[in-house]
C-alpha atoms as a PDB file:
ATOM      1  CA  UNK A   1      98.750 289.049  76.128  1.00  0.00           C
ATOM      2  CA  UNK A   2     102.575 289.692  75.760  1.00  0.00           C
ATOM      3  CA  UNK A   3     103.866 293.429  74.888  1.00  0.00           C
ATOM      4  CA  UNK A   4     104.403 292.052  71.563  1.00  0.00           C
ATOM      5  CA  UNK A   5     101.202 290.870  70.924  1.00  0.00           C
ATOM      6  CA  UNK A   6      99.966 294.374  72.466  1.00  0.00           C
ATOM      7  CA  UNK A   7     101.885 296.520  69.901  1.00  0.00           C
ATOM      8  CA  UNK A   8     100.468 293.827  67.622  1.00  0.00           C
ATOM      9  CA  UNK A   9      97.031 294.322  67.859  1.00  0.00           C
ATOM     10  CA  UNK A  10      97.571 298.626  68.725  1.00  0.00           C
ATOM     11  CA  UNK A  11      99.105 298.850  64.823  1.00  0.00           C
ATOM     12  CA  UNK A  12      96.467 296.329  63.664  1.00  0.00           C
ATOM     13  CA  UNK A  13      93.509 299.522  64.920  1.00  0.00           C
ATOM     14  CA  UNK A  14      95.494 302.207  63.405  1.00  0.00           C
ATOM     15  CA  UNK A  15      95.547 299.829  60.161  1.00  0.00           C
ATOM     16  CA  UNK A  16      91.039 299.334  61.001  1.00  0.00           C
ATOM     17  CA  UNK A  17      91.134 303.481  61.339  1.00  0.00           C
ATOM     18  CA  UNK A  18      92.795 303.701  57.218  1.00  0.00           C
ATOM     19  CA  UNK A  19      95.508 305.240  59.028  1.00  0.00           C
ATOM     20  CA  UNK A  20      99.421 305.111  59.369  1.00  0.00           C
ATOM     21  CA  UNK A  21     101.646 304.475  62.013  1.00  0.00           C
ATOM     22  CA  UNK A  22     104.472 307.605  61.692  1.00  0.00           C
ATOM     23  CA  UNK A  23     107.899 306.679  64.122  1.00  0.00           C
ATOM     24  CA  UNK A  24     110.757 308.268  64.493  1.00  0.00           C
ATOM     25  CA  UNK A  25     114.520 306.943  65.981  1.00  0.00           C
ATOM     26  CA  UNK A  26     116.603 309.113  67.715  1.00  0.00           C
ATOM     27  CA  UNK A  27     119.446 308.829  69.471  1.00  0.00           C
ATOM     28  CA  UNK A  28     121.198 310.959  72.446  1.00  0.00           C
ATOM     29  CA  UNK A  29     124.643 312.321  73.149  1.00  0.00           C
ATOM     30  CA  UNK A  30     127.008 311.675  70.403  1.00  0.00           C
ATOM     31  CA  UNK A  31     130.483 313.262  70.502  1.00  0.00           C
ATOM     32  CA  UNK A  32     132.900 311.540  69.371  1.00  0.00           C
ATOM     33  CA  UNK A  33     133.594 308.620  67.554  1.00  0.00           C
ATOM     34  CA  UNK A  34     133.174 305.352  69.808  1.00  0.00           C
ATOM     35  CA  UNK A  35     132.930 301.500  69.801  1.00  0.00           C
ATOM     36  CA  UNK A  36     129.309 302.231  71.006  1.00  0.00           C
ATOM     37  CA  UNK A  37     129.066 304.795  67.915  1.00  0.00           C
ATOM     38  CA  UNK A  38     129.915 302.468  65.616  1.00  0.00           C
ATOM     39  CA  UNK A  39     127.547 299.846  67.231  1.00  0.00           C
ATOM     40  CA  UNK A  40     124.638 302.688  66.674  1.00  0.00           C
ATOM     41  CA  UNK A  41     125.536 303.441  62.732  1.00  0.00           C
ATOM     42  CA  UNK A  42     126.205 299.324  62.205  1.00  0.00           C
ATOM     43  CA  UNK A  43     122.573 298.740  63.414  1.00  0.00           C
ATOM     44  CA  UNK A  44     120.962 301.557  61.442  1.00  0.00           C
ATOM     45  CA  UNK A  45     122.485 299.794  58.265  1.00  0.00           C
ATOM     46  CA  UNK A  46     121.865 296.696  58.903  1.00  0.00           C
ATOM     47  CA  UNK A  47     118.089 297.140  59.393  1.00  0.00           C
ATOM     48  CA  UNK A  48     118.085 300.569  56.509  1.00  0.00           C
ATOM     49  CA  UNK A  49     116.015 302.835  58.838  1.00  0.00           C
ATOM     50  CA  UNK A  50     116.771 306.562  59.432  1.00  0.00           C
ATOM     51  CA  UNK A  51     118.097 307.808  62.375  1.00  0.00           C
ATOM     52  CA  UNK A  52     118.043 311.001  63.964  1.00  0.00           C
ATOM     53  CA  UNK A  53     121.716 311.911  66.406  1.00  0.00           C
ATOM     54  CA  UNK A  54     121.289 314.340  68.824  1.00  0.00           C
ATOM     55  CA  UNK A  55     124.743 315.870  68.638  1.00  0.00           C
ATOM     56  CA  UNK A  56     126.586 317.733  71.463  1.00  0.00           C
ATOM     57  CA  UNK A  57     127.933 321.094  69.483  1.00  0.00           C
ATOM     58  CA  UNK A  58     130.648 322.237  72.069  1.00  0.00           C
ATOM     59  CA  UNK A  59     131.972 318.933  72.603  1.00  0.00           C
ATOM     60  CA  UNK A  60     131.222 317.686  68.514  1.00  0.00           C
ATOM     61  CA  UNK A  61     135.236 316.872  66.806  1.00  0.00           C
ATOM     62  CA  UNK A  62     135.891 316.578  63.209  1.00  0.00           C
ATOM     63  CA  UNK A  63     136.125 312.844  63.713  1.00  0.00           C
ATOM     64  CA  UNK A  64     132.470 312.909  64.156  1.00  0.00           C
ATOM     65  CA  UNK A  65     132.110 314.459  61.378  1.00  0.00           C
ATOM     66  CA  UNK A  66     133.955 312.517  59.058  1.00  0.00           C
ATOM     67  CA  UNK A  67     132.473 309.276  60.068  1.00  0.00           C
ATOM     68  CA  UNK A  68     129.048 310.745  59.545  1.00  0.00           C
ATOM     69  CA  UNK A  69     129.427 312.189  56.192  1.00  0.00           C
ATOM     70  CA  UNK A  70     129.319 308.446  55.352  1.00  0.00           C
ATOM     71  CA  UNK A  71     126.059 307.842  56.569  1.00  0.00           C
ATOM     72  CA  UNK A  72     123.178 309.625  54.494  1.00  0.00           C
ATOM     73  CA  UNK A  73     120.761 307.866  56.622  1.00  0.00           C
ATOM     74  CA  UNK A  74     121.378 310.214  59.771  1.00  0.00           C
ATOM     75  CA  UNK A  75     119.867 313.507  60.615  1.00  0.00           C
ATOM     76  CA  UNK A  76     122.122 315.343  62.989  1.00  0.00           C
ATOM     77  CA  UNK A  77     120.147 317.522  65.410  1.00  0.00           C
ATOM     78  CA  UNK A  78     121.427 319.964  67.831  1.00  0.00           C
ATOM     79  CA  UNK A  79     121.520 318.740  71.662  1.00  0.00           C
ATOM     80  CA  UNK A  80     121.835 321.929  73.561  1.00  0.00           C
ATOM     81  CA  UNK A  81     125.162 323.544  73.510  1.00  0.00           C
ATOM     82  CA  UNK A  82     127.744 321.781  75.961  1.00  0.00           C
ATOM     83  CA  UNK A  83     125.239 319.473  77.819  1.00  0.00           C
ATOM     84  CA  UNK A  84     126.199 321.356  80.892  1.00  0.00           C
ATOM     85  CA  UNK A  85     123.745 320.947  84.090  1.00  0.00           C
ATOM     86  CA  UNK A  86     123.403 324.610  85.553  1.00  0.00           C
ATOM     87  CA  UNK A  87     120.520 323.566  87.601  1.00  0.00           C
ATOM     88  CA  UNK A  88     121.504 324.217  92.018  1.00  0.00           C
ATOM     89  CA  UNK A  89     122.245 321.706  93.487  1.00  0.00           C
ATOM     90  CA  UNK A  90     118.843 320.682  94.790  1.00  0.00           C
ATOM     91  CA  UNK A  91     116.948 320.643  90.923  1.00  0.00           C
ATOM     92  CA  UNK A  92     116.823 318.806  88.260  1.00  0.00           C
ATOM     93  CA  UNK A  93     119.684 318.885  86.035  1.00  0.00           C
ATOM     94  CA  UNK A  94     118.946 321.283  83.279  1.00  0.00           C
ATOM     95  CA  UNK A  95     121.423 323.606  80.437  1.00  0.00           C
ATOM     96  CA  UNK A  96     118.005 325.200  79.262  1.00  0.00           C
ATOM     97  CA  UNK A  97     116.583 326.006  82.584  1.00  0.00           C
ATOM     98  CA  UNK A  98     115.184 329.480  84.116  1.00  0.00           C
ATOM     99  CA  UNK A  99     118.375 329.628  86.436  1.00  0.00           C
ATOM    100  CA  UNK A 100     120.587 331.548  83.889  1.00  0.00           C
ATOM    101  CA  UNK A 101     120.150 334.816  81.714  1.00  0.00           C
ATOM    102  CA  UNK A 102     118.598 334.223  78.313  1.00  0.00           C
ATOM    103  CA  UNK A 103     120.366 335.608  76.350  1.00  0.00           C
ATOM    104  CA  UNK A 104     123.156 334.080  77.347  1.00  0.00           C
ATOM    105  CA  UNK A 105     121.306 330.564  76.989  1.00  0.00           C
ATOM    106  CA  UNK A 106     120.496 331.656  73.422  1.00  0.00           C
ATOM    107  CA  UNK A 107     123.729 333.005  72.470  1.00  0.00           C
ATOM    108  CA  UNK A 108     125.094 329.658  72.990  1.00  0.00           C
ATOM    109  CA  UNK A 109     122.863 327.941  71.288  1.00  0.00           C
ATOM    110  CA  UNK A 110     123.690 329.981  68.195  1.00  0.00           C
ATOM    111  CA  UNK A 111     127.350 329.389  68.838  1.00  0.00           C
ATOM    112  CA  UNK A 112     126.480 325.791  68.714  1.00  0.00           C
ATOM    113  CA  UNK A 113     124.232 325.721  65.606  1.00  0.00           C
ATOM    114  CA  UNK A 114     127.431 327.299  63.932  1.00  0.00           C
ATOM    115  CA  UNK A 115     129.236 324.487  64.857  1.00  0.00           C
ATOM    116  CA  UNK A 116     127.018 322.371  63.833  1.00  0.00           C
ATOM    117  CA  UNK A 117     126.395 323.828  60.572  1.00  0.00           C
ATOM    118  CA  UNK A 118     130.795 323.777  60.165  1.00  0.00           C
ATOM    119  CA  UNK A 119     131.026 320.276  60.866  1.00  0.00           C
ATOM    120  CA  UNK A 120     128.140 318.637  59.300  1.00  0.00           C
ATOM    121  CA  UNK A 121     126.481 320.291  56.577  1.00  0.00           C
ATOM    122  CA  UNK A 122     123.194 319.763  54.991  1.00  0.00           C
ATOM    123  CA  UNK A 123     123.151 316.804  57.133  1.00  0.00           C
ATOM    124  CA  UNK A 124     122.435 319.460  60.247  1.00  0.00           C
ATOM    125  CA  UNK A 125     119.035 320.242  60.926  1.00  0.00           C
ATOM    126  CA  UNK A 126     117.769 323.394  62.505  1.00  0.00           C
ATOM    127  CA  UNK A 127     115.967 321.277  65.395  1.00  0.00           C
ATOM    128  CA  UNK A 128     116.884 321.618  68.986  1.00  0.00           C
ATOM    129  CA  UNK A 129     117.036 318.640  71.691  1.00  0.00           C
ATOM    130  CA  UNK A 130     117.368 320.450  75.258  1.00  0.00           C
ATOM    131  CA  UNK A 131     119.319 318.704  77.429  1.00  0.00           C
ATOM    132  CA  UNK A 132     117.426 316.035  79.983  1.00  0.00           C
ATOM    133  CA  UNK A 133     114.635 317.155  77.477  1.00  0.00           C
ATOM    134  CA  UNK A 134     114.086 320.366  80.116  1.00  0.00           C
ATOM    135  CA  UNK A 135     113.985 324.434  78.680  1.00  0.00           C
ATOM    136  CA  UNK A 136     112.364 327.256  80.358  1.00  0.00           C
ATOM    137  CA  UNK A 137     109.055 327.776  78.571  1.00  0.00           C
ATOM    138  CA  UNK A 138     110.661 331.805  78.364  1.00  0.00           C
ATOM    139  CA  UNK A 139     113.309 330.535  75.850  1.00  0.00           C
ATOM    140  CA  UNK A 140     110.734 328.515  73.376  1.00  0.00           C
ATOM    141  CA  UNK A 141     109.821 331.356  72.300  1.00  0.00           C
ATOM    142  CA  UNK A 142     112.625 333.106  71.032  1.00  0.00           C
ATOM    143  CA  UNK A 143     114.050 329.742  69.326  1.00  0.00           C
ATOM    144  CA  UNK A 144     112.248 330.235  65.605  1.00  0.00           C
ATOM    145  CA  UNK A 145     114.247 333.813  66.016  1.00  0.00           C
ATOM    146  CA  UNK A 146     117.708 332.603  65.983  1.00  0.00           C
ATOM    147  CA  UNK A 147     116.943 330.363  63.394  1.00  0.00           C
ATOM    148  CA  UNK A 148     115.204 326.947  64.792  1.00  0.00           C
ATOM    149  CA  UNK A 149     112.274 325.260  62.920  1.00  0.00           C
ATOM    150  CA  UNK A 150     111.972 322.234  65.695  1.00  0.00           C
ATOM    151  CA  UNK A 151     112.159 321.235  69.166  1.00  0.00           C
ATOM    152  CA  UNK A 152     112.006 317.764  70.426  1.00  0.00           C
ATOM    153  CA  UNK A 153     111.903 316.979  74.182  1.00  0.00           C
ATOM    154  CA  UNK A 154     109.700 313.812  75.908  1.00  0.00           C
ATOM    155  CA  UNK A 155     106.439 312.906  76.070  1.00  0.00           C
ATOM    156  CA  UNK A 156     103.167 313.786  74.412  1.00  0.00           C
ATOM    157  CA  UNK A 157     103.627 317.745  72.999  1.00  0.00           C
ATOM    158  CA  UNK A 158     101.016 320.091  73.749  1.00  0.00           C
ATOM    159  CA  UNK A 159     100.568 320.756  70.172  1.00  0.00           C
ATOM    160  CA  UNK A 160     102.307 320.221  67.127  1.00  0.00           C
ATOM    161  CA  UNK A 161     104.136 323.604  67.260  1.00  0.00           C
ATOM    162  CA  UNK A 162     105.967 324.817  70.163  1.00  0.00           C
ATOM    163  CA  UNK A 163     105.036 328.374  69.130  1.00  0.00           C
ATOM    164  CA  UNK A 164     104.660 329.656  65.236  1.00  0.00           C
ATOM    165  CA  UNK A 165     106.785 328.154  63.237  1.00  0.00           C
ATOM    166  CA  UNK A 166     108.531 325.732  65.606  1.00  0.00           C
ATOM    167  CA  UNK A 167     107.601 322.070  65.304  1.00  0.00           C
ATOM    168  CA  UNK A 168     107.417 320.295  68.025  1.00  0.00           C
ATOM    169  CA  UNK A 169     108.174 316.106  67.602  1.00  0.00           C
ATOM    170  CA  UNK A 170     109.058 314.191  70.925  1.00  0.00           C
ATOM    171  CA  UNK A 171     110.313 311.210  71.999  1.00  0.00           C
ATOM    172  CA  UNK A 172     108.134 308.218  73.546  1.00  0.00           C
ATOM    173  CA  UNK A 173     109.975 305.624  74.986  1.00  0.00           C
ATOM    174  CA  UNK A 174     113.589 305.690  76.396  1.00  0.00           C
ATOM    175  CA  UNK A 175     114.671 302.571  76.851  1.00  0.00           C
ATOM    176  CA  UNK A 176     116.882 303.524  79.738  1.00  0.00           C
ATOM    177  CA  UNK A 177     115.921 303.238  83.501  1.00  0.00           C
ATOM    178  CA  UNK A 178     117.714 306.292  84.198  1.00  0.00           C
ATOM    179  CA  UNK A 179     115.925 306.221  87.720  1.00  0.00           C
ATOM    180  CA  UNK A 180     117.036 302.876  88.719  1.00  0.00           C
ATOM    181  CA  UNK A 181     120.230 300.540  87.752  1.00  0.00           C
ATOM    182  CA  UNK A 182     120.410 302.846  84.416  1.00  0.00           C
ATOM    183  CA  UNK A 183     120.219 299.887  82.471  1.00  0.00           C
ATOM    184  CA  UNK A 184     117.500 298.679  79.669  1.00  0.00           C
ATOM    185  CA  UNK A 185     114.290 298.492  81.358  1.00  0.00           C
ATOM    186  CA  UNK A 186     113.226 295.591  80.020  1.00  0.00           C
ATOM    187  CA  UNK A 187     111.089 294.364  76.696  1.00  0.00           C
ATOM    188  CA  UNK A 188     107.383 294.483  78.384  1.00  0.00           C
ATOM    189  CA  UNK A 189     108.126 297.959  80.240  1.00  0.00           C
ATOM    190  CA  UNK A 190     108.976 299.072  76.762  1.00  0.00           C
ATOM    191  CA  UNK A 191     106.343 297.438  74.989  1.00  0.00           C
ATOM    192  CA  UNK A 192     104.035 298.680  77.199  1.00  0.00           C
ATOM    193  CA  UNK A 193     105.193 301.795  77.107  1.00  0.00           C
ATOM    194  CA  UNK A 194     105.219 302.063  73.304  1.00  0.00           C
ATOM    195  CA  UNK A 195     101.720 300.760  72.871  1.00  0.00           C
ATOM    196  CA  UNK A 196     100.224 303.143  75.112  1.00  0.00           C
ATOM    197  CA  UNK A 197     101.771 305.850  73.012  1.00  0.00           C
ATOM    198  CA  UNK A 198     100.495 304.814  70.235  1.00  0.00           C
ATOM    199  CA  UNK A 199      97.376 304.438  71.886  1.00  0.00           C
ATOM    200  CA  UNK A 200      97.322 307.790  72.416  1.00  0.00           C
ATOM    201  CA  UNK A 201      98.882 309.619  69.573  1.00  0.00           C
ATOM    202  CA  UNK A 202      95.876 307.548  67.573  1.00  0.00           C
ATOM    203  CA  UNK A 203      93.222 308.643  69.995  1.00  0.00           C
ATOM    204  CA  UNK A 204      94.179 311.905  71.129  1.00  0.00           C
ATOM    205  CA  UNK A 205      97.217 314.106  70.276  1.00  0.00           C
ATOM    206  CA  UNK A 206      97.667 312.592  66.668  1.00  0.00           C
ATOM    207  CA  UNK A 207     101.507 312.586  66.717  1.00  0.00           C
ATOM    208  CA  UNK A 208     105.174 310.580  65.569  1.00  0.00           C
ATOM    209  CA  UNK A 209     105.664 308.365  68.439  1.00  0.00           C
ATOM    210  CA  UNK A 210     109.227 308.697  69.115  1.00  0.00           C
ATOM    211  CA  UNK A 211     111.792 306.273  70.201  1.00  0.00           C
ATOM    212  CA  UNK A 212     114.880 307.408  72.439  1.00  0.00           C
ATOM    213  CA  UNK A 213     118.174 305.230  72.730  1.00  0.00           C
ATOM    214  CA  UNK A 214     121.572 306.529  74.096  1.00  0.00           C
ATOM    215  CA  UNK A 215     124.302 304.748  72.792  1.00  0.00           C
ATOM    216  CA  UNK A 216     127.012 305.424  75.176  1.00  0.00           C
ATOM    217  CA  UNK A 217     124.458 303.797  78.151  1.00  0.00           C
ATOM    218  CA  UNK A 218     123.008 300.877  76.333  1.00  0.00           C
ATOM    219  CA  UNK A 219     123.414 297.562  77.639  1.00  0.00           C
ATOM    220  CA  UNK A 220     123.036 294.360  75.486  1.00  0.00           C
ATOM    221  CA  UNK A 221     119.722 293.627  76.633  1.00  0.00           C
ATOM    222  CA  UNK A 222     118.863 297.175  75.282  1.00  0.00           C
ATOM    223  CA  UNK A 223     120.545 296.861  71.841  1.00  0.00           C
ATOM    224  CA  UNK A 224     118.797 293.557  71.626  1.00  0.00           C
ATOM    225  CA  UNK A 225     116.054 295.013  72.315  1.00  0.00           C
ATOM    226  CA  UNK A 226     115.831 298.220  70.152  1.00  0.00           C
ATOM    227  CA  UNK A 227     116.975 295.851  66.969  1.00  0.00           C
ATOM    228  CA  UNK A 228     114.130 293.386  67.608  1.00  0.00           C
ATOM    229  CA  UNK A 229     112.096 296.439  67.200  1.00  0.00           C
ATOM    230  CA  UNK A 230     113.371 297.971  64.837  1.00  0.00           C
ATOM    231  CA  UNK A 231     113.232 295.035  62.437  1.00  0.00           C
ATOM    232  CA  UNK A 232     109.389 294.561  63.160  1.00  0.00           C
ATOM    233  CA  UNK A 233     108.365 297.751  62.754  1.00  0.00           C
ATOM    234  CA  UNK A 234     110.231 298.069  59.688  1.00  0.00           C
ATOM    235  CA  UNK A 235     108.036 295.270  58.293  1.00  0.00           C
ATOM    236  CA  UNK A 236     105.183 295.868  59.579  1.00  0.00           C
ATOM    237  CA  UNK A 237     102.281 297.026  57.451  1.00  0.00           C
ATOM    238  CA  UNK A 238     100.672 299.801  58.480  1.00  0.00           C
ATOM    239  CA  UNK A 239     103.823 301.319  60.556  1.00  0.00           C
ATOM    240  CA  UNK A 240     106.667 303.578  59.030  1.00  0.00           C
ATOM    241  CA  UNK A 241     109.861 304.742  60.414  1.00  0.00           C
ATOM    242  CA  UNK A 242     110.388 308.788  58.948  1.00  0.00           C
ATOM    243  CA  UNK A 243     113.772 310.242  59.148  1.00  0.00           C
ATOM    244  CA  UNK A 244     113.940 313.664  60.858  1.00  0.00           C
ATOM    245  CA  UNK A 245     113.954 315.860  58.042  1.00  0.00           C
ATOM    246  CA  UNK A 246     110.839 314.644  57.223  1.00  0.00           C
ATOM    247  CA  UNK A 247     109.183 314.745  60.040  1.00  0.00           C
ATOM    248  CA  UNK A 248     110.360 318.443  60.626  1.00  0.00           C
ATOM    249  CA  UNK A 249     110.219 319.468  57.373  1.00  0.00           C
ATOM    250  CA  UNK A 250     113.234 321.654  58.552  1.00  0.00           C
ATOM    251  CA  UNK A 251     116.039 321.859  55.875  1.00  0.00           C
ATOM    252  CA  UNK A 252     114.903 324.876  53.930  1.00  0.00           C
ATOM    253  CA  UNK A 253     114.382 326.962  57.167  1.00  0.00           C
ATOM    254  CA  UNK A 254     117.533 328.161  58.425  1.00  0.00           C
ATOM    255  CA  UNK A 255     118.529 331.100  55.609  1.00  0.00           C
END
């Protein structure tokens, strides 16, 4: 059986079960506007799913702004502050990690949800993507306090909030081999990956199964890839693609 067939017959159970496959789209890193950018937005229109940009705040210009006020189909969510590693030399690279104060982690990240907030509007969402996907557990926390209603890092979540009154939706499959040639890894890695996930959100943690592409490392393999996907499980009966607001239910919670 092919990776294909796999998530075939994975959507076809959840279908058996009367239930509903619930994905999600997001996408790392965005800065500026870019050939790759443009790439990203051309490929969410063409196929009419949401997406959900995980949007650097220190680093975020009006350009990016402009050329995303165009584009009610993306949910901008906040991805750390400067995506700066302050991990020593010998860890792994973290902006959210226990090697700094917290408050100065936090105060930051309020800085940055300002910016946000300036640049983008209602299209802003009070949902926070830690850098690498790493934060200390001691800042979770204190994130519904300065004003967050989400968190999304990798893999399956614990639960489906963080703490009270932070909702917790990760991503599943990154279609990067960040560990080896940092290129796609491949259509039956990813298949395989993504099946499993569902396998499990359906069996055990009942979650959205998230997918993670970063369009300033994608290859064409990889963008071949994700719209293949994309297409299918746009569809596909039985499967839905949810935009981030929904999934968070987040707009309403930042006063």
């Amino acid at each position: 059986m092919n990776g294909w067939q796999a998530l075939d017959e994975e959507i076809a159970r959840w279908r058996d079960a009367g239930r509903a496959v619930e994905l999600w789209w997001r996408d790392d890193d965005a800065v500026d506007t870019t050939a790759a950018l443009d790439h990203l937005l051309g490929l969410r229109r063409d196929i009419g799913v949401p997406l959900a940009l995980a949007v650097v705040p220190a680093k975020a210009t009006m350009a990016l702004a402009a050329r995303l006020a165009n584009e009610p189909g993306v949910d901008v969510l906040q991805h750390g502050y400067a995506h700066a590693n302050h991990a020593p030399p010998t860890g792994k690279k973290s902006e959210l990690g226990p090697h700094r104060p917290a408050m100065l982690a936090l105060g930051e990240l309020g800085t940055g949800w300002l910016a946000l907030e300036r640049l983008f509007g209602p299209q802003a969402l009070p949902v926070l993507v830690p850098p690498w996907n790493r934060i200390a557990p001691g800042l979770v926390p204190a994130l519904p306090e300065i004003g967050f209603a989400g968190l999304s890092t990798f893999g399956r979540r614990p639960r489906a909030e963080a703490v009270k009154g932070l909702r917790q939706v990760n991503a599943h499959l990154d279609l990067v081999d960040w560990k080896g040639r940092r290129d796609f890894i491949g259509a039956e890695a990813a298949l395989g990956v993504l099946a499993a996930a569902l396998r499990d959100a359906r069996s055990v943690s009942n979650e959205p199964v998230g997918v993670l592409s970063h369009h300033l490392a994608m290859d064409e393999a990889g963008w071949d890839f994700l719209r293949s996907l994309l297409e299918k499980i746009s569809t596909m009966s039985g499967a839905h693609l949810r935009a981030a607001a929904r999934i968070f239910a987040s707009r309403e919670a930042r006063p």
